[in-house]
Protein backbone atom coordinates (compact mmCIF):
# COMPACT_ATOMS: atom_id res chain seq x y z
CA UNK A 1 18.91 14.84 6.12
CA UNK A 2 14.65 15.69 6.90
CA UNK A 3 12.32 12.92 6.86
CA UNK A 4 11.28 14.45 3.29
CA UNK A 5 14.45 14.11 2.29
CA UNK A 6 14.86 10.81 3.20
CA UNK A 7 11.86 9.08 1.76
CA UNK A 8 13.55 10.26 -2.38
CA UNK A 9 15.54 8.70 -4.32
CA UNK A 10 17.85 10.82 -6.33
CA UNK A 11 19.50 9.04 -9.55
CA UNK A 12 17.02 6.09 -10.72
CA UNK A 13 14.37 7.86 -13.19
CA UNK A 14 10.59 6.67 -13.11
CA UNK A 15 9.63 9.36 -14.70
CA UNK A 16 8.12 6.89 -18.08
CA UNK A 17 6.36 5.38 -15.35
CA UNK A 18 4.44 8.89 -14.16
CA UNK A 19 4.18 9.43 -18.10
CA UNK A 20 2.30 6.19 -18.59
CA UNK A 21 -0.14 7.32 -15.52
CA UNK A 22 -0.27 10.56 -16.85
CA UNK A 23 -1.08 10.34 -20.23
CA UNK A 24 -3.20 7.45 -19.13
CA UNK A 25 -6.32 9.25 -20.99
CA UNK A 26 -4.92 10.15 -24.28
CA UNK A 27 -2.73 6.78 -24.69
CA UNK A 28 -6.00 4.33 -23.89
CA UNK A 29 -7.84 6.98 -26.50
CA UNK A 30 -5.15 6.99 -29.59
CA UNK A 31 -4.97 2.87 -29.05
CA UNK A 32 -8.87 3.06 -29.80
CA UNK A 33 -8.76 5.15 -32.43
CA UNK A 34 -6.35 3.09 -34.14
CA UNK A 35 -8.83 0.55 -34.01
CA UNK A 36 -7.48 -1.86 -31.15
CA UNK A 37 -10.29 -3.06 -28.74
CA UNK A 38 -9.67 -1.81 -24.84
CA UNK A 39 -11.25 -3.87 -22.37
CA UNK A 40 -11.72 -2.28 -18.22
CA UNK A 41 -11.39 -4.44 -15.51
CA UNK A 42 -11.56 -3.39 -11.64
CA UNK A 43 -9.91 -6.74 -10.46
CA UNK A 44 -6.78 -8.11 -10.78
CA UNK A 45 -8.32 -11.85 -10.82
CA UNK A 46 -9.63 -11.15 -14.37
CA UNK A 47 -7.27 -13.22 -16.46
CA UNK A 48 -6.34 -10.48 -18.29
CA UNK A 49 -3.99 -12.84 -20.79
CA UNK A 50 -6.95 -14.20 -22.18
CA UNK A 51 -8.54 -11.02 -23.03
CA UNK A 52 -4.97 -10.36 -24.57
CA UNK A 53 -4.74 -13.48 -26.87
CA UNK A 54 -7.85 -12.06 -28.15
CA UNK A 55 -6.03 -9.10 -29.84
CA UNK A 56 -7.26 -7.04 -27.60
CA UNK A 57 -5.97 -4.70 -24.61
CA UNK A 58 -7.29 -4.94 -21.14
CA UNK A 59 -6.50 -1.99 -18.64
CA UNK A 60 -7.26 -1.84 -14.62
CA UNK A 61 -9.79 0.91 -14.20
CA UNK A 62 -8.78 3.21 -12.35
CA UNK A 63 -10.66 5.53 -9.42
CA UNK A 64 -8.13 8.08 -8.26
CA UNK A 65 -9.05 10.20 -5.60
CA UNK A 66 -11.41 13.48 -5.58
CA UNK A 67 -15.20 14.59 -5.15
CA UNK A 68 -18.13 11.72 -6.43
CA UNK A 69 -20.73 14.56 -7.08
CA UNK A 70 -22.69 12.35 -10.04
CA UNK A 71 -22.43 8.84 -9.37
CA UNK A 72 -24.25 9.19 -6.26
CA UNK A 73 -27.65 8.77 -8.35
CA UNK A 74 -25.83 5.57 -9.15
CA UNK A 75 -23.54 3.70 -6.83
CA UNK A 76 -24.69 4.07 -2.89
CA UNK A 77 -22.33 5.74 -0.59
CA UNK A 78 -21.73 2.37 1.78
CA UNK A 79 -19.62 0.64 -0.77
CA UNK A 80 -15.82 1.38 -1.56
CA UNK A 81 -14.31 4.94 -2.66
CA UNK A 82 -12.56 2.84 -5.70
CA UNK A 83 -15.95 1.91 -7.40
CA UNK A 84 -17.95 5.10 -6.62
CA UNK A 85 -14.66 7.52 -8.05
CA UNK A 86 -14.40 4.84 -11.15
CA UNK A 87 -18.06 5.59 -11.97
CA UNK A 88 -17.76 9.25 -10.88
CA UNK A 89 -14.50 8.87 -14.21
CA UNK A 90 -16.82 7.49 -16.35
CA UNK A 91 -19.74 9.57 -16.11
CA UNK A 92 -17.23 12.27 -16.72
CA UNK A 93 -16.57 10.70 -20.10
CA UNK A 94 -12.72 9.25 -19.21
CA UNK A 95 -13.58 5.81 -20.18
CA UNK A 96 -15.44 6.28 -23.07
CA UNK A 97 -12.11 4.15 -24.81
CA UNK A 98 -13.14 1.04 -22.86
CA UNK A 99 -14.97 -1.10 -25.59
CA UNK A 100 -16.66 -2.64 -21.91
CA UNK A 101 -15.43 -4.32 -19.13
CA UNK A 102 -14.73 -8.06 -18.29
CA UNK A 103 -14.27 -9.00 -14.56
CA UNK A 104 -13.24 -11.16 -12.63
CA UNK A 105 -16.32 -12.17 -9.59
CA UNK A 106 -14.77 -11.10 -6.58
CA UNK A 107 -16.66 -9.20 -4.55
CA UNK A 108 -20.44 -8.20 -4.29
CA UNK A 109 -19.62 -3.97 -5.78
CA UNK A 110 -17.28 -5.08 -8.84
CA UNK A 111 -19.77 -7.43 -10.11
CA UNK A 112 -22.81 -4.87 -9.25
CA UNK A 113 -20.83 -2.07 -10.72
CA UNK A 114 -20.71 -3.99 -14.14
CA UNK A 115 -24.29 -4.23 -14.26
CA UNK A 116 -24.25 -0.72 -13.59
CA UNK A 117 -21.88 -0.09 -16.33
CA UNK A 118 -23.40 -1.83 -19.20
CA UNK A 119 -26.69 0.21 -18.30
CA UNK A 120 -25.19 3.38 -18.34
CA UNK A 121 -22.19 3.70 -20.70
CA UNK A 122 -21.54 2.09 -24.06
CA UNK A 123 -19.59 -0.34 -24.41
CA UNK A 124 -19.85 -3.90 -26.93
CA UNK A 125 -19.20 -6.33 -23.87
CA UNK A 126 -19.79 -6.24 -20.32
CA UNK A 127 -19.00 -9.99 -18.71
CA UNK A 128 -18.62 -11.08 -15.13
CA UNK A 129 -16.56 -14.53 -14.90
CA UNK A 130 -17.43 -16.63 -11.84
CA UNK A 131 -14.56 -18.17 -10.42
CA UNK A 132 -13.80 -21.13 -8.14
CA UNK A 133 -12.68 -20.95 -4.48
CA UNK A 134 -10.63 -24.32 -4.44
CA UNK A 135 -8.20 -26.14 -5.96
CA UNK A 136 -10.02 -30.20 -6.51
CA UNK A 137 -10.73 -31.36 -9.99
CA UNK A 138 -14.18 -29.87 -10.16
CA UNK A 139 -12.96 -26.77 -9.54
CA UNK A 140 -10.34 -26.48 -12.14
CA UNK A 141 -12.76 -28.25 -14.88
CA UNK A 142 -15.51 -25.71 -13.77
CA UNK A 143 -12.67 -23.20 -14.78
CA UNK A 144 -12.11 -24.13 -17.51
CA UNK A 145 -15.89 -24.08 -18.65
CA UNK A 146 -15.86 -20.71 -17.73
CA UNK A 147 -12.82 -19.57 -19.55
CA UNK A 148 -14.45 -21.67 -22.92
CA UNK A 149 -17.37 -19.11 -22.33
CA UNK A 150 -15.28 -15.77 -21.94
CA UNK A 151 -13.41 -16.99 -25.11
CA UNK A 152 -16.79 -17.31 -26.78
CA UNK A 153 -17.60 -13.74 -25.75
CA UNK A 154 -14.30 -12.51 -26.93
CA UNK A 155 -14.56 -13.67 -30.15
CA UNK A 156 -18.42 -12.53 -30.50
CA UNK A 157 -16.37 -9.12 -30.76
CA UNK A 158 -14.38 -9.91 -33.12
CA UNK A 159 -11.05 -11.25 -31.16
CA UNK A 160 -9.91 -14.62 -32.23
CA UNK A 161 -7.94 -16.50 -29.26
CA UNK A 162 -5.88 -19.83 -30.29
CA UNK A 163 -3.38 -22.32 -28.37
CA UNK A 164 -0.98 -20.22 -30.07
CA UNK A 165 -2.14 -16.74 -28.95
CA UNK A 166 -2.91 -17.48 -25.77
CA UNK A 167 0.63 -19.09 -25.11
CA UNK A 168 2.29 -15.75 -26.29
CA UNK A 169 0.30 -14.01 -23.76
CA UNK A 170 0.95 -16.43 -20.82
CA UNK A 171 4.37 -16.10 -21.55
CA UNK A 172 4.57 -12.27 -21.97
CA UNK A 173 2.75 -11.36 -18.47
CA UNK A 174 4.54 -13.86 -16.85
CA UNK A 175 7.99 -11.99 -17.54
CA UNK A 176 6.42 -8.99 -16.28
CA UNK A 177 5.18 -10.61 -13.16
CA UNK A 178 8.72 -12.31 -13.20
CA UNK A 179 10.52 -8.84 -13.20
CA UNK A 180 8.06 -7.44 -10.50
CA UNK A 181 8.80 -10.20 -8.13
CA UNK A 182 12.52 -9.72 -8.76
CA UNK A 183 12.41 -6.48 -7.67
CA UNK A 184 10.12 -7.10 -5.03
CA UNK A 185 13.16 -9.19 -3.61
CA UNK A 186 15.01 -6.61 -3.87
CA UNK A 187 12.81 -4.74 -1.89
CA UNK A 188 12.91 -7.05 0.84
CA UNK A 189 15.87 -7.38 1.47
CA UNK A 190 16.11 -3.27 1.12
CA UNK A 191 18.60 -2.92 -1.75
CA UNK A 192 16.03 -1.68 -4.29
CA UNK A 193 17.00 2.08 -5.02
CA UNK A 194 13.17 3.22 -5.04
CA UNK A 195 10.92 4.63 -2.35
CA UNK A 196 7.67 2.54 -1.75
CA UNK A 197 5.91 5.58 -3.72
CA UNK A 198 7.97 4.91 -6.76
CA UNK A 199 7.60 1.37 -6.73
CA UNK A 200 3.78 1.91 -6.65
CA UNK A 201 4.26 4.10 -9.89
CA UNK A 202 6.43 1.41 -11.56
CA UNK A 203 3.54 -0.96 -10.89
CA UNK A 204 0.74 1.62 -11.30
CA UNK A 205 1.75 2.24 -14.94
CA UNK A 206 1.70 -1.15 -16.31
CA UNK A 207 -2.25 -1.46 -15.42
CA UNK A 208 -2.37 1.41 -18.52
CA UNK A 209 -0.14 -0.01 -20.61
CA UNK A 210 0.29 -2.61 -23.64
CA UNK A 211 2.52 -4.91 -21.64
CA UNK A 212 4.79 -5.26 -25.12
CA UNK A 213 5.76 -1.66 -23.89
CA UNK A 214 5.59 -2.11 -20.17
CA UNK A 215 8.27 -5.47 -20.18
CA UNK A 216 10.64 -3.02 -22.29
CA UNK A 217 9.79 -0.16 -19.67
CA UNK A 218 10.68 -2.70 -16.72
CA UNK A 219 13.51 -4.15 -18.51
CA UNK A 220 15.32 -0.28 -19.02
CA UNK A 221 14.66 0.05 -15.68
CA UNK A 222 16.04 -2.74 -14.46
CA UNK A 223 19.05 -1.89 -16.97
CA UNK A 224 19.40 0.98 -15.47
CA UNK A 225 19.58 -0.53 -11.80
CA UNK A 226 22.14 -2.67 -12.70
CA UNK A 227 24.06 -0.33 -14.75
CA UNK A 228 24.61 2.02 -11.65
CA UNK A 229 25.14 -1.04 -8.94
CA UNK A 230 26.22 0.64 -5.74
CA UNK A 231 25.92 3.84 -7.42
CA UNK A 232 22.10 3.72 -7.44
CA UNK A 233 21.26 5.14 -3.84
CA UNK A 234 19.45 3.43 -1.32
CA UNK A 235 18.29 5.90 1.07
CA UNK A 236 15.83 5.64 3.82
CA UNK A 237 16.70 1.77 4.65
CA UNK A 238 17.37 2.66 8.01
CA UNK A 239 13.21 3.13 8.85
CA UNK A 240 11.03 0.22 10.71
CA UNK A 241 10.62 -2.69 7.94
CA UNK A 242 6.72 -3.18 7.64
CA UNK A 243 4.38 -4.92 5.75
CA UNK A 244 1.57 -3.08 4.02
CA UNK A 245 -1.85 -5.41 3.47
CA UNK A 246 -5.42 -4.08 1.67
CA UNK A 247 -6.85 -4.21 -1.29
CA UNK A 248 -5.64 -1.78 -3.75
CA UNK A 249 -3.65 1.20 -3.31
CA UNK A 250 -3.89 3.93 -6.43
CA UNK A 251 -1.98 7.41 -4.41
CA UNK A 252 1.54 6.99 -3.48
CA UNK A 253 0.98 9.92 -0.83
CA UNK A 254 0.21 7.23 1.60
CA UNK A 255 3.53 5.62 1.39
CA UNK A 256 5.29 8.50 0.94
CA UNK A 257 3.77 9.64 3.95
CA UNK A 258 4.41 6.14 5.70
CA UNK A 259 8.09 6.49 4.84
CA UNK A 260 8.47 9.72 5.96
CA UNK A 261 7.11 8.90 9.37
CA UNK A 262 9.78 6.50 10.27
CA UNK A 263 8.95 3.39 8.13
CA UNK A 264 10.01 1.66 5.35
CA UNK A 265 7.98 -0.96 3.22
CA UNK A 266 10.22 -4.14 2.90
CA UNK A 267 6.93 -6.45 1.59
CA UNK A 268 3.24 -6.14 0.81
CA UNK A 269 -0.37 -7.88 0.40
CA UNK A 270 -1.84 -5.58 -1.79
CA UNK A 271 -4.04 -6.63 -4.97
CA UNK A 272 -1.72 -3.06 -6.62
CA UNK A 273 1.42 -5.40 -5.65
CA UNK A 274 2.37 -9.11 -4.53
CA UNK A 275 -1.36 -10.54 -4.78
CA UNK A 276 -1.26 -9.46 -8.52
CA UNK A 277 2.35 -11.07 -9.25
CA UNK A 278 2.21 -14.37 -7.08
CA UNK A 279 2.98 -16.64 -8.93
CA UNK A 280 4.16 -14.94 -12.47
CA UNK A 281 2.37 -17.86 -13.85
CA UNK A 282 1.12 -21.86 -14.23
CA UNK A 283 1.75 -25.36 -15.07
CA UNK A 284 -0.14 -27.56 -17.14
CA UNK A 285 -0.30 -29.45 -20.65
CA UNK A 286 -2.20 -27.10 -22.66
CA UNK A 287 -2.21 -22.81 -22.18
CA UNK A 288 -5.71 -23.07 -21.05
CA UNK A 289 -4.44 -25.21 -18.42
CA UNK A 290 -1.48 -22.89 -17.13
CA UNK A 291 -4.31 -19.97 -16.97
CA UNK A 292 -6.16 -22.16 -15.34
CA UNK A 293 -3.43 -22.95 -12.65
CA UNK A 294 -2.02 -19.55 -12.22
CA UNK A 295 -5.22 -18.27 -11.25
CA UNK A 296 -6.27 -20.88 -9.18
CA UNK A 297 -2.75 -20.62 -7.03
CA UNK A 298 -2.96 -16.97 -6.82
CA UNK A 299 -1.72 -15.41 -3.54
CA UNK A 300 -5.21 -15.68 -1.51
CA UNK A 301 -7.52 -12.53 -1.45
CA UNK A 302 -10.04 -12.00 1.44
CA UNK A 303 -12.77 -12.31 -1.01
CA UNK A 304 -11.44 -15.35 -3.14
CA UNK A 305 -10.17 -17.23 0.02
CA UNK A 306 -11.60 -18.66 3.03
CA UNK A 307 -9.87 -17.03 6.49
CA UNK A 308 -8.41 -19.70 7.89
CA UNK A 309 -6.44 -20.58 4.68
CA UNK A 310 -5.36 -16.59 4.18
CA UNK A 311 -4.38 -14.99 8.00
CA UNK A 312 -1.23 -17.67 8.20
CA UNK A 313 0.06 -17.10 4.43
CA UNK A 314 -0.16 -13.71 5.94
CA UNK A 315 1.65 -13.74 9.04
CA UNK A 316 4.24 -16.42 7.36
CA UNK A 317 4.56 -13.36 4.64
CA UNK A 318 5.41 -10.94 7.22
CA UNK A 319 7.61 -13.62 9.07
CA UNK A 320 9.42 -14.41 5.95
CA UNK A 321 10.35 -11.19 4.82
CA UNK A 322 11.36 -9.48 8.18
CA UNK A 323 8.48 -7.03 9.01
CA UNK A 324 8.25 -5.45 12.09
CA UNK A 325 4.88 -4.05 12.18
CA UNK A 326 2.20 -4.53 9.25
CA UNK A 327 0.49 -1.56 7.92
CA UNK A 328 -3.22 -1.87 7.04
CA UNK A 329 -4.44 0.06 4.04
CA UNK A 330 -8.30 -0.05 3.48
CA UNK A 331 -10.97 1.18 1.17
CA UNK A 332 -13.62 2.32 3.62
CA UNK A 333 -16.02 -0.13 3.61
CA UNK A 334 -14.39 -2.65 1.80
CA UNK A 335 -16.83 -5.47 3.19
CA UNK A 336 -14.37 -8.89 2.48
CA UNK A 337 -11.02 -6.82 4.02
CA UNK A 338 -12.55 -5.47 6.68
CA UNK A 339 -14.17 -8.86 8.09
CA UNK A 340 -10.90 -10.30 7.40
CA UNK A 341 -9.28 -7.84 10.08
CA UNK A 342 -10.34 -8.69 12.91
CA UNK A 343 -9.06 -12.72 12.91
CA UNK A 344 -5.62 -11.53 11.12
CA UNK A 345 -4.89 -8.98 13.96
CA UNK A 346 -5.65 -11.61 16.53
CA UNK A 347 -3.28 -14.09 14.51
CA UNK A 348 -0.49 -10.95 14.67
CA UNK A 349 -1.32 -10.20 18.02
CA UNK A 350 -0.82 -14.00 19.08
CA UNK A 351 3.25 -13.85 16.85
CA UNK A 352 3.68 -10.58 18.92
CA UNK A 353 3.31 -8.73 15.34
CA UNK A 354 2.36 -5.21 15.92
CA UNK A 355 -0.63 -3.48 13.18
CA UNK A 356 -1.78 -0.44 12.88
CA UNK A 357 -5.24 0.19 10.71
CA UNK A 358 -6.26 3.12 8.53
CA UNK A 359 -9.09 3.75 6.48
CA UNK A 360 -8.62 5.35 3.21
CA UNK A 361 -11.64 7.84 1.77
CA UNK A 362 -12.54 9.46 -1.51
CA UNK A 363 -10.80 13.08 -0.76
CA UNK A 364 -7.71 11.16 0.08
CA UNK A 365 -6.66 11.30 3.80
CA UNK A 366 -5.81 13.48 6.70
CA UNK A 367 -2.16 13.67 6.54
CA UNK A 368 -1.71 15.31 9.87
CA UNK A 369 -3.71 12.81 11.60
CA UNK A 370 -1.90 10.01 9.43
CA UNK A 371 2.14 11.16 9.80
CA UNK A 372 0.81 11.42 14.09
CA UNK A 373 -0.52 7.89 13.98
CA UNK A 374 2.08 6.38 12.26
CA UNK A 375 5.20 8.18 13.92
CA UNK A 376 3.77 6.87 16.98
CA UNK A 377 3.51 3.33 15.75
CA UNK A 378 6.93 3.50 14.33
CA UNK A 379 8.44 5.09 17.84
CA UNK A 380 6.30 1.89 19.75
CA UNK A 381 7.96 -0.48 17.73
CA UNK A 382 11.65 1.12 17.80
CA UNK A 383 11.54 1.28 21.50
């Protein structure tokens, strides 16, 4: 069996997955018409259940991969492929659905790019939501102000969120971020029958769609799984376990690529995997207060976390889950991942954790120069 061969699965469809990505456009554009609100966000710490309760639907923007030849007269060409593609979409008229976009303050190019958003496309609401860095008191009542103000917003437009609403949403995305973490232990312990690319496309797909149809999506597929028990094939388990870290990843061609080379993803810290799922959801009294909680004891982000408190839940992630190597998958000139490299490679470095780094551009990457790199790393750590 080739290295191509090896990195497929054979007999577990994702193909409504690829659908959902697919027909991304026209979905998001029929929803609109039929007079449901669609909110964009770019990060995955916009609590996106609130925006829900509302009545209305928020989607992940999404940047792709390709040519920026218009939004250079708006975005600068220092600041992350992700943003500058985005805004490359929606000059192209792709997100002319969104109703605006709400987002979550992460980093410094999100929260510019709104601004540059509600400038230049239409749109009824365009709101940044500051969010704490800890987890005292202040911090969670200062959430909670915040969240009071983004409900205000909502229902400016029209939505209409309650104790009630807001319950059914907590409770909805938390079986989907239940599933996903299921099958991400799966993953770890290599008996889920996908290929790191199709996992990506599992997850990919339910950034597009009404999570109503994305838990009954995960659910057939989990059916499906199960159904088939040893039948389902598990090929390509026999590569160099690794975790992958960065901030988002949209292509699968990078993992199918990684896979091919020798490796085989058993765990991630990716805001397109675990960051978004851990934990599937939060304790407290009222709903507010389990939003309120979830978010706050999110996985840690470089740009929503402080260093010292991120690198060991890092290297204890890679411990824990029986990576050899970790993978680094960055935006180019993603500022908050990029000086977060540096102390988390010494921390790996000091656990005798191998890394390898690679930068990942608009036009996609150099897949010559990528399958050399990473054979090599995967041959270093075999021998």
């Amino acid at each position: 069996m080739s290295k191509k061969e090896m990195s497929k699965t054979s007999n577990i469809s994702v193909v409504r997955f690829t659908d959902a990505i697919e027909k991304m456009d026209e979905n998001l554009k029929a929803i609109s018409s039929g007079g449901k609100k669609v909110f964009g966000y770019f990060c995955t710490y916009t609590p996106i259940e609130m925006i829900h309760a509302a009545g209305f639907l928020p989607v992940r923007i999404a940047g792709g991969q390709g040519r920026v030849d218009n939004a250079d007269s708006l975005t600068p060409n220092f600041i992350c492929p992700y943003v500058r593609l985005a805004t490359e979409r929606a000059l192209m008229g792709r997100y002319d659905y969104l109703s605006g976009v709400i987002e979550g303050y992460t980093c410094d190019v999100v929260c510019g790019a709104v601004n540059v958003w509600e400038d230049n496309f239409k749109g009824e609401l365009y709101h940044t939501i500051p969010l704490p860095y800890d987890n005292y008191p202040a911090d969670r009542d200062f959430f909670g102000a915040v969240l009071e103000e983004l409900k205000d917003k909502l229902e400016g437009v029209g939505g209409a969120v309650t104790e009630e609403s807001l319950e059914v949403s907590l409770d909805l995305y938390g079986k989907i971020r239940g599933m996903i973490l299921r099958f991400m232990e799966m993953r770890e312990k290599r008996s889920l029958p996908l290929t790191a690319a199709e996992f990506l496309t599992v997850i990919r797909a339910g950034f597009v769609t009404p999570p109503e149809d994305y838990l009954l999506m995960l659910e057939g597929l989990a059916g499906e799984i199960e159904e088939k028990g040893d039948k389902a094939e598990t090929i390509n388990r026999k590569g160099i376990p690794v975790l992958v870290s960065g901030s988002l990843v949209e292509e699968p061609g990078v993992l199918e690529i990684l896979e091919e080379s020798g490796g085989v993803v058993v765990a991630d810290d990716l805001c397109t995997g675990f960051r978004n799922f851990h934990p599937e959801g939060g304790e407290g009294k009222t709903s507010t207060e389990r939003l309120i909680d979830r978010y706050i004891n999110r996985y840690p982000c470089p740009s929503r976390s402080r260093t010292g408190v991120r690198v060991p839940r890092l290297v204890e992630l890679v411990k824990s889950s029986g990576a050899k190597g970790v993978v680094f998958l960055f935006q180019k000139f993603c500022s908050p991942h990029l000086a977060d490299h540096p102390v988390a490679v010494e921390m790996l470095k000091k656990e005798g954790i191998p890394q390898i780094a690679i930068e990942m551009e608009e036009t996609g990457i150099m897949e010559g120069q990528l399958r050399t790199r990473l054979e090599g790393f995967f041959e270093m750590i075999g021998s």
